[in-house]
Structures are given as C-alpha cells and as structure tokens.
C-alpha atoms as a PDB file:
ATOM      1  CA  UNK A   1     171.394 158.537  96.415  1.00  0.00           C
ATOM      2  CA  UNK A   2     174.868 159.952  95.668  1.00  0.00           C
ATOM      3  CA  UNK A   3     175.122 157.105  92.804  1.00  0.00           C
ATOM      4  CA  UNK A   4     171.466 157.983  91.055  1.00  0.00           C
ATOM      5  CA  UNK A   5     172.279 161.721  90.765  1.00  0.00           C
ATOM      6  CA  UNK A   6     175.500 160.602  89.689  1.00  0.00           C
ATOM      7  CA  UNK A   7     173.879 158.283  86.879  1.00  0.00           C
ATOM      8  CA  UNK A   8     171.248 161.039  85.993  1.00  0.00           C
ATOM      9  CA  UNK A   9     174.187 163.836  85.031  1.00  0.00           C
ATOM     10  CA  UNK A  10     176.109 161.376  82.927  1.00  0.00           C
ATOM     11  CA  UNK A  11     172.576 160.459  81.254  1.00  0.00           C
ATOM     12  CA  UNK A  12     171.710 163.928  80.422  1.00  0.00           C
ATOM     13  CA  UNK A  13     175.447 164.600  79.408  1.00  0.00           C
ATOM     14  CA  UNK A  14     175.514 162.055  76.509  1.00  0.00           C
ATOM     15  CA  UNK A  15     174.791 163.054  72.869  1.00  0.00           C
ATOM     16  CA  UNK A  16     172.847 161.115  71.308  1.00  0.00           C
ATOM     17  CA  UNK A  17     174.560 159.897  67.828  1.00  0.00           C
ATOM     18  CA  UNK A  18     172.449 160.365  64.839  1.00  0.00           C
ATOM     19  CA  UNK A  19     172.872 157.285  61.891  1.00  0.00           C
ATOM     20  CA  UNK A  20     173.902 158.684  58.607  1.00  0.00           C
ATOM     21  CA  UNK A  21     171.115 158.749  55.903  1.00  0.00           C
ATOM     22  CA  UNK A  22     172.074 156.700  52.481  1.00  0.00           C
ATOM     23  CA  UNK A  23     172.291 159.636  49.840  1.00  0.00           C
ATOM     24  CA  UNK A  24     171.702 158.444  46.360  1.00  0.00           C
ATOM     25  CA  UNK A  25     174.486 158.416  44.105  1.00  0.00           C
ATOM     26  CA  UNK A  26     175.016 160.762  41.165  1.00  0.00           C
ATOM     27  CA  UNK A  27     173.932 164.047  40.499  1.00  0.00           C
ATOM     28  CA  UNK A  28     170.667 165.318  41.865  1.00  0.00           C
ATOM     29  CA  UNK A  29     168.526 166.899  39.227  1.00  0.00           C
ATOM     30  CA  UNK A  30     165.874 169.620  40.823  1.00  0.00           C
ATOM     31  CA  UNK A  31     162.441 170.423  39.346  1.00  0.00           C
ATOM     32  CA  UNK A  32     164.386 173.821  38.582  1.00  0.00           C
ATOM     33  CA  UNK A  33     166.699 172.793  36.587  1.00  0.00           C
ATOM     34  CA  UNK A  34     163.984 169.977  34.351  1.00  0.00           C
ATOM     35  CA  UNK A  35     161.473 173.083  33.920  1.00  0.00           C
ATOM     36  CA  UNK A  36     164.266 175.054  32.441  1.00  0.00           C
ATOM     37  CA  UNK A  37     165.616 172.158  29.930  1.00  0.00           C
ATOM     38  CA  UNK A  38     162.055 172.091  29.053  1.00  0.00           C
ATOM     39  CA  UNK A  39     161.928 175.712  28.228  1.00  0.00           C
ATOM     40  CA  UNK A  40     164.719 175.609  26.216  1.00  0.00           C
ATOM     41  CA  UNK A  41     163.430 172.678  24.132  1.00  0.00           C
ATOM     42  CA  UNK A  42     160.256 174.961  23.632  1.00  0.00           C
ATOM     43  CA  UNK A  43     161.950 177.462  22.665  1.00  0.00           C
ATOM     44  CA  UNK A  44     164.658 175.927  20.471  1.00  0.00           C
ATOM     45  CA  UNK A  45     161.669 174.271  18.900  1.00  0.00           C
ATOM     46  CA  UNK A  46     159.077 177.117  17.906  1.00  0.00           C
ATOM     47  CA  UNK A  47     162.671 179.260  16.761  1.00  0.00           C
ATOM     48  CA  UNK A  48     163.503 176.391  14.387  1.00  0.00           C
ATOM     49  CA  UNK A  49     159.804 176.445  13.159  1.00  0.00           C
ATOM     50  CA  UNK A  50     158.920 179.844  12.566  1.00  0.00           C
ATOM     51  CA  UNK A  51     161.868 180.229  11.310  1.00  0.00           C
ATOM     52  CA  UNK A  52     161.941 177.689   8.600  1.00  0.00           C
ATOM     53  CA  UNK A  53     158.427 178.386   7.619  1.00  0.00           C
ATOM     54  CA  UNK A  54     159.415 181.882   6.809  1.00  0.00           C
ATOM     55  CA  UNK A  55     161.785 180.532   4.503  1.00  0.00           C
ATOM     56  CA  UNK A  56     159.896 178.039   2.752  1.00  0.00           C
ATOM     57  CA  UNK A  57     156.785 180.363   2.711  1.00  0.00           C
ATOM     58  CA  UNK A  58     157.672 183.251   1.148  1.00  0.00           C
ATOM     59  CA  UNK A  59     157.177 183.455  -2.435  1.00  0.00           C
ATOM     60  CA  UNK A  60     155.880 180.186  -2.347  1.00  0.00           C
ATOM     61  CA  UNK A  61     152.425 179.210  -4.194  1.00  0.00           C
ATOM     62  CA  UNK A  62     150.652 179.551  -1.117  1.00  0.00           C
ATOM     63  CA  UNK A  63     151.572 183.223  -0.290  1.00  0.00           C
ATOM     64  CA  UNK A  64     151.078 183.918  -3.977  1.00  0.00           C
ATOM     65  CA  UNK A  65     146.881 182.310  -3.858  1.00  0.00           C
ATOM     66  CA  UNK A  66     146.350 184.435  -0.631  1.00  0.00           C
ATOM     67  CA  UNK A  67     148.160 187.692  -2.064  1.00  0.00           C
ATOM     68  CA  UNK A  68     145.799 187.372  -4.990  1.00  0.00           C
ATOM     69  CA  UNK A  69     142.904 186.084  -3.912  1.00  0.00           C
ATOM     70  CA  UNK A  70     143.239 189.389  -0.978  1.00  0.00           C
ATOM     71  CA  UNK A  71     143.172 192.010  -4.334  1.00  0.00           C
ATOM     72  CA  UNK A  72     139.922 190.274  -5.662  1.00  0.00           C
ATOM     73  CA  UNK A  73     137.923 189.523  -2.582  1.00  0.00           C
ATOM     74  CA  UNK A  74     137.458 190.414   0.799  1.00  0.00           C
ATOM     75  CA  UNK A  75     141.464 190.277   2.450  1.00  0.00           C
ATOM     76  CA  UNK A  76     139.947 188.722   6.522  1.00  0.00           C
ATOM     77  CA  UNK A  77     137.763 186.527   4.222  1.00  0.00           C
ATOM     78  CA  UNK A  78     140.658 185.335   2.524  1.00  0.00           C
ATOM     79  CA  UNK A  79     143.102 185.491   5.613  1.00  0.00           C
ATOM     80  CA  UNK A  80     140.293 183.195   7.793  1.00  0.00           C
ATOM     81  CA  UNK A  81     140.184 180.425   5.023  1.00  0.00           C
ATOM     82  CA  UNK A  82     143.626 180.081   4.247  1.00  0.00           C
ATOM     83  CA  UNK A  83     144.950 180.244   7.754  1.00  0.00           C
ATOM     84  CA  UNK A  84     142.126 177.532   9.074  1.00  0.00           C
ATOM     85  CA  UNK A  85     144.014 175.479   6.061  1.00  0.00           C
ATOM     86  CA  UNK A  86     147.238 176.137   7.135  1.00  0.00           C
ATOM     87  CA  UNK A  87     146.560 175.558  10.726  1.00  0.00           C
ATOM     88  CA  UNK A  88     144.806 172.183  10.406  1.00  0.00           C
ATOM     89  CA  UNK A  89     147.717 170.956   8.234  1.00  0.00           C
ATOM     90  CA  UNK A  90     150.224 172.455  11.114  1.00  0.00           C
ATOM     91  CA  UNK A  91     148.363 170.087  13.566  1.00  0.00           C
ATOM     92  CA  UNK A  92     148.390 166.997  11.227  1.00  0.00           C
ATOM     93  CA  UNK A  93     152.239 166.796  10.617  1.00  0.00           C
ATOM     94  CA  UNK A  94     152.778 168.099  14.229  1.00  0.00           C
ATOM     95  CA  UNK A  95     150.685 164.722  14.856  1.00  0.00           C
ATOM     96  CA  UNK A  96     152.617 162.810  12.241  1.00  0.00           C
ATOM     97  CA  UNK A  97     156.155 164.019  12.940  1.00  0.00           C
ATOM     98  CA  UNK A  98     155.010 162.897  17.008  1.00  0.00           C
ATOM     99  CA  UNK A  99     154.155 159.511  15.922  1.00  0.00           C
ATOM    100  CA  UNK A 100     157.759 158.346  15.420  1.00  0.00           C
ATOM    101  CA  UNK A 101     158.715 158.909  18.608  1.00  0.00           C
ATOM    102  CA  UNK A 102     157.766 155.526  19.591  1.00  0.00           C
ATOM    103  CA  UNK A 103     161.190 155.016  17.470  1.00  0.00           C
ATOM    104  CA  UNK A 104     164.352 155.928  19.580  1.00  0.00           C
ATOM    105  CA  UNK A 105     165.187 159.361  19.718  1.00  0.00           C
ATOM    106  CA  UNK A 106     168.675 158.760  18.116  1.00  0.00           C
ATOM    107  CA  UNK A 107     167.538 157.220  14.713  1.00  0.00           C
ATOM    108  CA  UNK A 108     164.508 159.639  14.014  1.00  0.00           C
ATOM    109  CA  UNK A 109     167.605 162.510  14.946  1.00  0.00           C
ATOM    110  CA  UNK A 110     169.900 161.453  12.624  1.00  0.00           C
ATOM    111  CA  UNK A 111     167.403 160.706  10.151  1.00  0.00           C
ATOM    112  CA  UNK A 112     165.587 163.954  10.262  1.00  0.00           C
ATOM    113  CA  UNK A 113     169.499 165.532  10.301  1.00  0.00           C
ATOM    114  CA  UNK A 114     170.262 163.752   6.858  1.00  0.00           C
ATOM    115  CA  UNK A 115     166.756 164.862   5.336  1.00  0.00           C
ATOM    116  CA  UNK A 116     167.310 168.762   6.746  1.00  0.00           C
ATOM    117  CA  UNK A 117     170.626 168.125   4.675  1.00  0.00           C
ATOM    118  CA  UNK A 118     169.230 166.861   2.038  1.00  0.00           C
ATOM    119  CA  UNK A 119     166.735 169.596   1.798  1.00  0.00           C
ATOM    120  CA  UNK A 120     169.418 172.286   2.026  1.00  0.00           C
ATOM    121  CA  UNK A 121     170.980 170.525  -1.360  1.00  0.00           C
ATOM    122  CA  UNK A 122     168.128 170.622  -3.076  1.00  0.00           C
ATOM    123  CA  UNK A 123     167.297 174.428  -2.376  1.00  0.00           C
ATOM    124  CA  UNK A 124     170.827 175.689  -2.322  1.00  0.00           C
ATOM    125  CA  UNK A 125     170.316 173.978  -6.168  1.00  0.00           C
ATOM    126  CA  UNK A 126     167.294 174.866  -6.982  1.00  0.00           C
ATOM    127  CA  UNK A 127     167.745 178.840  -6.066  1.00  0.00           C
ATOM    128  CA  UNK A 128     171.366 179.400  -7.835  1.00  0.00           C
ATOM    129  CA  UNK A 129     169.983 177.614 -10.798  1.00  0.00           C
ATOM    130  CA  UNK A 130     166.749 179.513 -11.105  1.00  0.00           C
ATOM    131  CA  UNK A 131     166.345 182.903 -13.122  1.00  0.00           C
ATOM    132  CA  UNK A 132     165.419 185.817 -11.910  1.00  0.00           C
ATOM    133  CA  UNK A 133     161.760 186.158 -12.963  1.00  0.00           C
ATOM    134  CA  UNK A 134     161.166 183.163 -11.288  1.00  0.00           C
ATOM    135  CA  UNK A 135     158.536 184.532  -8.790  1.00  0.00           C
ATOM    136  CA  UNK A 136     157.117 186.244 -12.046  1.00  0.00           C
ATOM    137  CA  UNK A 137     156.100 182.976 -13.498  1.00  0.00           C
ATOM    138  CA  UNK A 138     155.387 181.573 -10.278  1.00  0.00           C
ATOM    139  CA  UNK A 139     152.560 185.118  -9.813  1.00  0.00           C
ATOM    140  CA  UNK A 140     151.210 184.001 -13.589  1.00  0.00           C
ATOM    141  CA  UNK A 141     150.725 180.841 -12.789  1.00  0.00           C
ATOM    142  CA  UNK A 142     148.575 181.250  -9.391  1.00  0.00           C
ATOM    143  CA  UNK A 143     146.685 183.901 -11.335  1.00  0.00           C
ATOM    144  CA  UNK A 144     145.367 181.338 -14.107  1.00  0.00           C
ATOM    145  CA  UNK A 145     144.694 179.239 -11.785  1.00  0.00           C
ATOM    146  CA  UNK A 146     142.727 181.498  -9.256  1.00  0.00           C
ATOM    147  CA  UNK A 147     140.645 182.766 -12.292  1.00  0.00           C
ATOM    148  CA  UNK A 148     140.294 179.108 -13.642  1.00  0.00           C
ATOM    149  CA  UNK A 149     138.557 178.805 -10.279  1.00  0.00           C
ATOM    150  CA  UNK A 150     136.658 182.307 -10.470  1.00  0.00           C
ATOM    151  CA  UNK A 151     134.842 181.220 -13.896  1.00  0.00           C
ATOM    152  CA  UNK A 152     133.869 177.782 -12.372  1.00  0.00           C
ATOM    153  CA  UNK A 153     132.860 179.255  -9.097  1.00  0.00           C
ATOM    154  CA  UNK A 154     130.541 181.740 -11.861  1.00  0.00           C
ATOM    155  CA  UNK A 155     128.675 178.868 -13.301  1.00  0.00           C
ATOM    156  CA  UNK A 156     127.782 177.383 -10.286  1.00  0.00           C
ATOM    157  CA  UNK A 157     126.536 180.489  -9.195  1.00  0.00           C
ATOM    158  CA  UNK A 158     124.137 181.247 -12.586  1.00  0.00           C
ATOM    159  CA  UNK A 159     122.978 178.147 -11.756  1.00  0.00           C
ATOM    160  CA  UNK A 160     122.294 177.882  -8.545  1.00  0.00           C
ATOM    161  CA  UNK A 161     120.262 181.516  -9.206  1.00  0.00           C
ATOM    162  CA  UNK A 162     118.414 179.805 -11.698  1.00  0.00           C
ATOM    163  CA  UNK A 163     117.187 176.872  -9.884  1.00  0.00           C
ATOM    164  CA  UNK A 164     116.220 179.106  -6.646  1.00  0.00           C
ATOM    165  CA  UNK A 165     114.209 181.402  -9.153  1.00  0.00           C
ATOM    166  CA  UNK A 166     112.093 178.173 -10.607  1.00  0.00           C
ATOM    167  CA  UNK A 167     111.846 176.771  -7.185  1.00  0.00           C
ATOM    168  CA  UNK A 168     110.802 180.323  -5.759  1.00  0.00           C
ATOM    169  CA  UNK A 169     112.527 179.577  -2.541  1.00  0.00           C
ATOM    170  CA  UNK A 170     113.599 183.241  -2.048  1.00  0.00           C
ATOM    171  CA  UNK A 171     112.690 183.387   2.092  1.00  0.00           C
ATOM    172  CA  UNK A 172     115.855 181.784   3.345  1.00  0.00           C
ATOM    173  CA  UNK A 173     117.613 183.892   6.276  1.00  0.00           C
ATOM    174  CA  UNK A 174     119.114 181.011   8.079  1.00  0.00           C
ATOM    175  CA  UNK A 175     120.853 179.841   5.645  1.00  0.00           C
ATOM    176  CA  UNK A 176     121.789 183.205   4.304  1.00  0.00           C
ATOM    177  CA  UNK A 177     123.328 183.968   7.505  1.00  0.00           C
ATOM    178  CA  UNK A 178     125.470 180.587   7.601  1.00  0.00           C
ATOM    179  CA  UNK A 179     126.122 181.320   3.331  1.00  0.00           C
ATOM    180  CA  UNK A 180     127.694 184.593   4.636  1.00  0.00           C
ATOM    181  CA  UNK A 181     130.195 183.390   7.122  1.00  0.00           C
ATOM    182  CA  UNK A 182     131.451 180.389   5.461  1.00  0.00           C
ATOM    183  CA  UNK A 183     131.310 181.674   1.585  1.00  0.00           C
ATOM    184  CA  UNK A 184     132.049 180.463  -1.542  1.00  0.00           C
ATOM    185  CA  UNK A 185     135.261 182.757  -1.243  1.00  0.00           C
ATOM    186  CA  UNK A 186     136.020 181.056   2.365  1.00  0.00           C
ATOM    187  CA  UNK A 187     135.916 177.702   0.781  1.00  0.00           C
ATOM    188  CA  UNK A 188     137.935 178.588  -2.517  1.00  0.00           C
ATOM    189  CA  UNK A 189     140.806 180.178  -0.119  1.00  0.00           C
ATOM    190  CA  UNK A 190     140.679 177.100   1.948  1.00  0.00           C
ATOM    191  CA  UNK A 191     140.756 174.811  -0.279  1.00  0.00           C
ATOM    192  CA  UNK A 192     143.335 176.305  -2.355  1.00  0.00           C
ATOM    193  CA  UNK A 193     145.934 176.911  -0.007  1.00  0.00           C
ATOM    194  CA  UNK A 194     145.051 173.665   1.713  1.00  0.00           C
ATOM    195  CA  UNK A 195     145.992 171.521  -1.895  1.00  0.00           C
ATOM    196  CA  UNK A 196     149.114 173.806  -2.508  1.00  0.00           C
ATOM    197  CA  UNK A 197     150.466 173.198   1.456  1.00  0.00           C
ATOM    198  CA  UNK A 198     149.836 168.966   0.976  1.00  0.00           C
ATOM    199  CA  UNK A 199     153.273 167.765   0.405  1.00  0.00           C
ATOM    200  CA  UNK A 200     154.877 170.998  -0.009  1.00  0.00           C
ATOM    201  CA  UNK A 201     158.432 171.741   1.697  1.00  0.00           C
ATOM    202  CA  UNK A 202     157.075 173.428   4.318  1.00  0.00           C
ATOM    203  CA  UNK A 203     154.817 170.398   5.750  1.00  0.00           C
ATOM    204  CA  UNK A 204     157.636 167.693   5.327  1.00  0.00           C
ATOM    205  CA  UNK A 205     159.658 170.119   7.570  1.00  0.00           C
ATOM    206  CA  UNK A 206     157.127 170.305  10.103  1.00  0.00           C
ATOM    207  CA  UNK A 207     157.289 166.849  10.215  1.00  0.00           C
ATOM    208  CA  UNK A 208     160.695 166.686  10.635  1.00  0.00           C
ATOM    209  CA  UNK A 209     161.198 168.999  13.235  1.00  0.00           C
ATOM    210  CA  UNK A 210     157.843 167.624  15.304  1.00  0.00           C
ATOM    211  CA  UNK A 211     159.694 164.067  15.159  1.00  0.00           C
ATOM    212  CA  UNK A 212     163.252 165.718  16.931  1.00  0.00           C
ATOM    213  CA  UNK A 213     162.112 168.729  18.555  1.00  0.00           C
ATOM    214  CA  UNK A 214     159.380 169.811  21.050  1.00  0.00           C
ATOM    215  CA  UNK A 215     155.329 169.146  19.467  1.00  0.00           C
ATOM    216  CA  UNK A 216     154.269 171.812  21.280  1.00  0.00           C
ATOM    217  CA  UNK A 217     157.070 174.721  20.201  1.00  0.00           C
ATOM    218  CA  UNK A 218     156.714 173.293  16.496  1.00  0.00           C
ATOM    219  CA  UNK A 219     152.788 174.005  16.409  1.00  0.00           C
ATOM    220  CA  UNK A 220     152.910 177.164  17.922  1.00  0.00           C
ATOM    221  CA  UNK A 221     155.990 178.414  15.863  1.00  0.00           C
ATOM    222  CA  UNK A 222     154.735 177.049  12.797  1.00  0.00           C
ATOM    223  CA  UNK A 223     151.302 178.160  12.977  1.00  0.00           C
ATOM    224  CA  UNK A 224     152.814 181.966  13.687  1.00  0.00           C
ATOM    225  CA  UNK A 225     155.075 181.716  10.651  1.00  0.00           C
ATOM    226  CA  UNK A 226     152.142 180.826   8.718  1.00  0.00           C
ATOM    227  CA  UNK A 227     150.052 183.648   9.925  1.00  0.00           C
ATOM    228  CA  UNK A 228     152.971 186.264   9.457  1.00  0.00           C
ATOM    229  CA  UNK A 229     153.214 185.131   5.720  1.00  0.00           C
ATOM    230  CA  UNK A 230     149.860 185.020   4.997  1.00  0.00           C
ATOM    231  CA  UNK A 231     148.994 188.213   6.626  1.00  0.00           C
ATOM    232  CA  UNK A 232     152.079 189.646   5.032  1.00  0.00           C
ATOM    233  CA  UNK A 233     150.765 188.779   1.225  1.00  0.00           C
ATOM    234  CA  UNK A 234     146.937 189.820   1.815  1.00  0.00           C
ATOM    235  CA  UNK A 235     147.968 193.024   2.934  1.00  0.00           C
ATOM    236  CA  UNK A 236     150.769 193.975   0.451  1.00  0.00           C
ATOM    237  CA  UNK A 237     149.240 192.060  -2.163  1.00  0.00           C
ATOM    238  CA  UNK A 238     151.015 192.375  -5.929  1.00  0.00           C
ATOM    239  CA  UNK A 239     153.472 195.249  -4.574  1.00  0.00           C
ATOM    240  CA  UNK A 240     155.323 192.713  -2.355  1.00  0.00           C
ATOM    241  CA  UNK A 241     154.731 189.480  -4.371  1.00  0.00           C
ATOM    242  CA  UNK A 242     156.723 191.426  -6.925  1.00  0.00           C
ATOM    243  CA  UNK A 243     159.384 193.115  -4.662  1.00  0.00           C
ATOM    244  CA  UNK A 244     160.293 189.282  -3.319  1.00  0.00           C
ATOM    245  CA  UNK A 245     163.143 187.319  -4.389  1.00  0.00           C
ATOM    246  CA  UNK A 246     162.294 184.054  -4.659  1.00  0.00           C
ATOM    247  CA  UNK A 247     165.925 182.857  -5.551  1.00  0.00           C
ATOM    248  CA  UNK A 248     167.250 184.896  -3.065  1.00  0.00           C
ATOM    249  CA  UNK A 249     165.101 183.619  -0.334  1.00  0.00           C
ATOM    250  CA  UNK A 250     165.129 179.853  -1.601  1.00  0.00           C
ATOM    251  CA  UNK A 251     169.064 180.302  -1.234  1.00  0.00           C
ATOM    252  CA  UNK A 252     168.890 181.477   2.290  1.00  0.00           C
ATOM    253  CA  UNK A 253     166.114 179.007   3.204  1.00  0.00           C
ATOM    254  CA  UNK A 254     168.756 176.145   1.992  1.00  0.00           C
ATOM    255  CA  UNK A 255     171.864 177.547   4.134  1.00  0.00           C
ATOM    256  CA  UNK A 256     169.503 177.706   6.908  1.00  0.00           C
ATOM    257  CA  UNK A 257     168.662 173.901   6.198  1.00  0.00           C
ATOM    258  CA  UNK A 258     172.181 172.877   6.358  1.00  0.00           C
ATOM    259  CA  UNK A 259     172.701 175.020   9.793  1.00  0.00           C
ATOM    260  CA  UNK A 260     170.131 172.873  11.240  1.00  0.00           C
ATOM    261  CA  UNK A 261     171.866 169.741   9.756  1.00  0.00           C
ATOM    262  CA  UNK A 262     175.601 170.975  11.025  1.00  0.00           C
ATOM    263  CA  UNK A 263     173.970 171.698  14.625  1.00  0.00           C
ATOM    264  CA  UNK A 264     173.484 168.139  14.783  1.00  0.00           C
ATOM    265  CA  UNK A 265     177.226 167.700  14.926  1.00  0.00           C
ATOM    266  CA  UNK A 266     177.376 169.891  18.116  1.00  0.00           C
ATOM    267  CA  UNK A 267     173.806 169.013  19.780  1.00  0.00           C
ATOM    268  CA  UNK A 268     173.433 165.752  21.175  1.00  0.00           C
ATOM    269  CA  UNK A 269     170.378 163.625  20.234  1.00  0.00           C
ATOM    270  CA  UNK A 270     169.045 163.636  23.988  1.00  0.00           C
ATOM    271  CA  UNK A 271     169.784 167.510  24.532  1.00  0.00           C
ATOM    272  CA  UNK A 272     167.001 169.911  25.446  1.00  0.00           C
ATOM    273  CA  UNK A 273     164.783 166.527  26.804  1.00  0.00           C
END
C-alpha cells in the first residue's frame, strides 16, 4: 500500500515536457503590416496621378474646349460631356497600363522610368523654348475650331427643322425628353475633349503609371485631376485661360517628370507591393 501511494505522489509530481513547435524561418509578415504597404501603394499611386494630370492638363487643348465651350453653352452641360470623356479614357489606359503586368515588374519599372525621363526632356524643351503667348495661340486655335463645329452643328439643325416641318412629326415628347439630356452640346463636348485626350501626354502617362503603380490609386487620382481641371476652366472660363502660363506650367510639369524618373534610383521596383 505504502509503495502505490508512494508511486501516485511521484506521478502527480512529474511535469509533463512539452515538444517544441517548428517556427518557420524568416521574418513573419502580419496582415497589419501587408494592409499598410497596400495603403501606401494607393496612396503613392493616386499622388503621382493627380498630380501629373494637373500638370499636363492645364492649359492644355482640353481645358481650353471646356473653358470655351462653358462661355457659349450651358457650363454642367459642358462639364457632364467632357468629364464622361475624360473618365472613360482614364479607365481605358488604367486597363492598358494593367495589361503589362503579365511582364515582370522590373522591366515595365525601368521602362516606364526611362519614358517619365524622357517625357521630362521633352517638356523641360518644349516650355523654355516656347514664347510667351503661347497659351494665346493655343485659346485661338480651340476657338476656330469650336465655332468650325458651331456652324456645322447649325446646318444640321436647319435641316433637321426642315425635314420635321414636311414630315409634320411635331408630337414627340419621348424623344424630346431623351434630346434634352444627352444634347447636341453633350455630344460636341464629348466628343471634343474625347479626340483632343487620344494620345495626348496626359493618357500615355496614365499608362505609365497604371503599368508601375497601383490601378486602383491611378483611376481614382486621375479621374480627380481631370475633374479639378475641367471644373476649374468652365467656371473661370477666358479670365483664367488667359491668366495661365502655359510655359511656366509645361516647365514645372517636366521637373516633376524627371522627379518621378530620379525616385526610381531610390525606390525599389518591388516597393509599395
């Protein structure tokens, strides 16, 4: 009896050992710290954007058609149309510049680093060599072709009259309804600011950035710069069309192209990922 007890204490006295769990080995990364790395990358991305947009945009053909197309016509007319252009054209080189990303990151980096370089070149050229009245000429030239557009858009209205008149179809409130949210003046401001944004600056930067930086903070910082300038020129109109610089801001828009080219040297490719 003396020996059970004796076994039972020494039992209950042992501790039992526990095995050591395998840790894996390297730094552990927490959801924490990936959700913040992706808010950076958001972030750094819709900066870059708006950012660069504001600098190609201003004083640029497309925030000359909406400042004087907003004097003529009817300035949220004109704001709807030429924002739905520059929006859809925001998506499709967000979409294009996303594509390439089935290229490593490192090549489509340093490529979109020399062309951001490249670009800075050209504008840092382009603005010291460019007179003063530049945005002058620039204003002219939107203006003859606005009312190039006014006289056609005219014609096709005496006619149309004409043909409703001998037709007598005069009852048609459906279609007057539909005529009066998408007008002829919708349609002229889209389609106007949508030819003037293909291949500009502006949308080969997009693509640039959407190819190295995060889609998501590219669309939404583009699309914002886009409505600041464009709200900016239908309600100033003429008055700050003609107080803008356009050499002065093409010469900051290329220093700010080479600072995104030089950050390359201190930013690695796989940063902000």
């Amino acid at each position: 009896l003396r020996r059970r007890v004796g076994e039972r204490i020494i039992s209950a006295c042992v501790v039992p050992t526990k095995t050591p769990t395998a840790h894996a080995i390297g730094p552990e990364v927490s959801e924490n710290d990936s959700s913040k790395s992706g808010d950076l990358g958001f972030i750094h991305a819709f900066v870059a954007a708006i950012s660069v947009i504001i600098v190609s945009e201003l004083g640029d053909k497309t925030f000359f058609i909406a400042a004087i197309m907003a004097m003529r016509y009817n300035r949220l007319t004109v704001l709807l149309g030429a924002m739905l252009a520059l929006g859809i054209m925001t998506c499709l080189s967000v979409m294009f510049g996303y594509a390439t990303t089935i290229i490593p990151r490192i090549y489509t980096y340093y490529v979109s680093t020399a062309l951001f370089a490249i670009f800075g070149v050209r504008m840092l050229r382009e603005g010291l060599k460019m007179s003063p009245d530049e945005g002058q000429e620039e204003l002219e030239e939107v203006q003859a072709e606005i009312k190039k557009k006014d006289e056609e858009l005219q014609r096709s209205k005496l006619v149309n009259g004409a043909s409703d008149v001998e037709l007598g179809s005069g009852s048609s409130h459906p279609q007057g309804r539909w005529h009066s949210f998408i007008s002829p003046v919708f349609i002229q401001a889209f389609t106007l600011t949508f030819l003037a944004e293909w291949g500009d600056r502006s949308q080969l930067t997009t693509i640039i950035l959407a190819a190295r930086e995060d889609p998501f903070g590219v669309a939404v910082g583009g699309t914002l710069g886009h409505c600041l300038c464009t709200g900016l020129a239908v309600v100033g109109g003429r008055m700050i069309a003609q107080k803008i610089s356009v050499r002065t801001v093409t010469i900051i828009g290329g220093i700010m192209f080479l600072a995104f080219a030089f950050s390359a040297l201190v930013v690695k490719p796989d940063a902000g990922i």
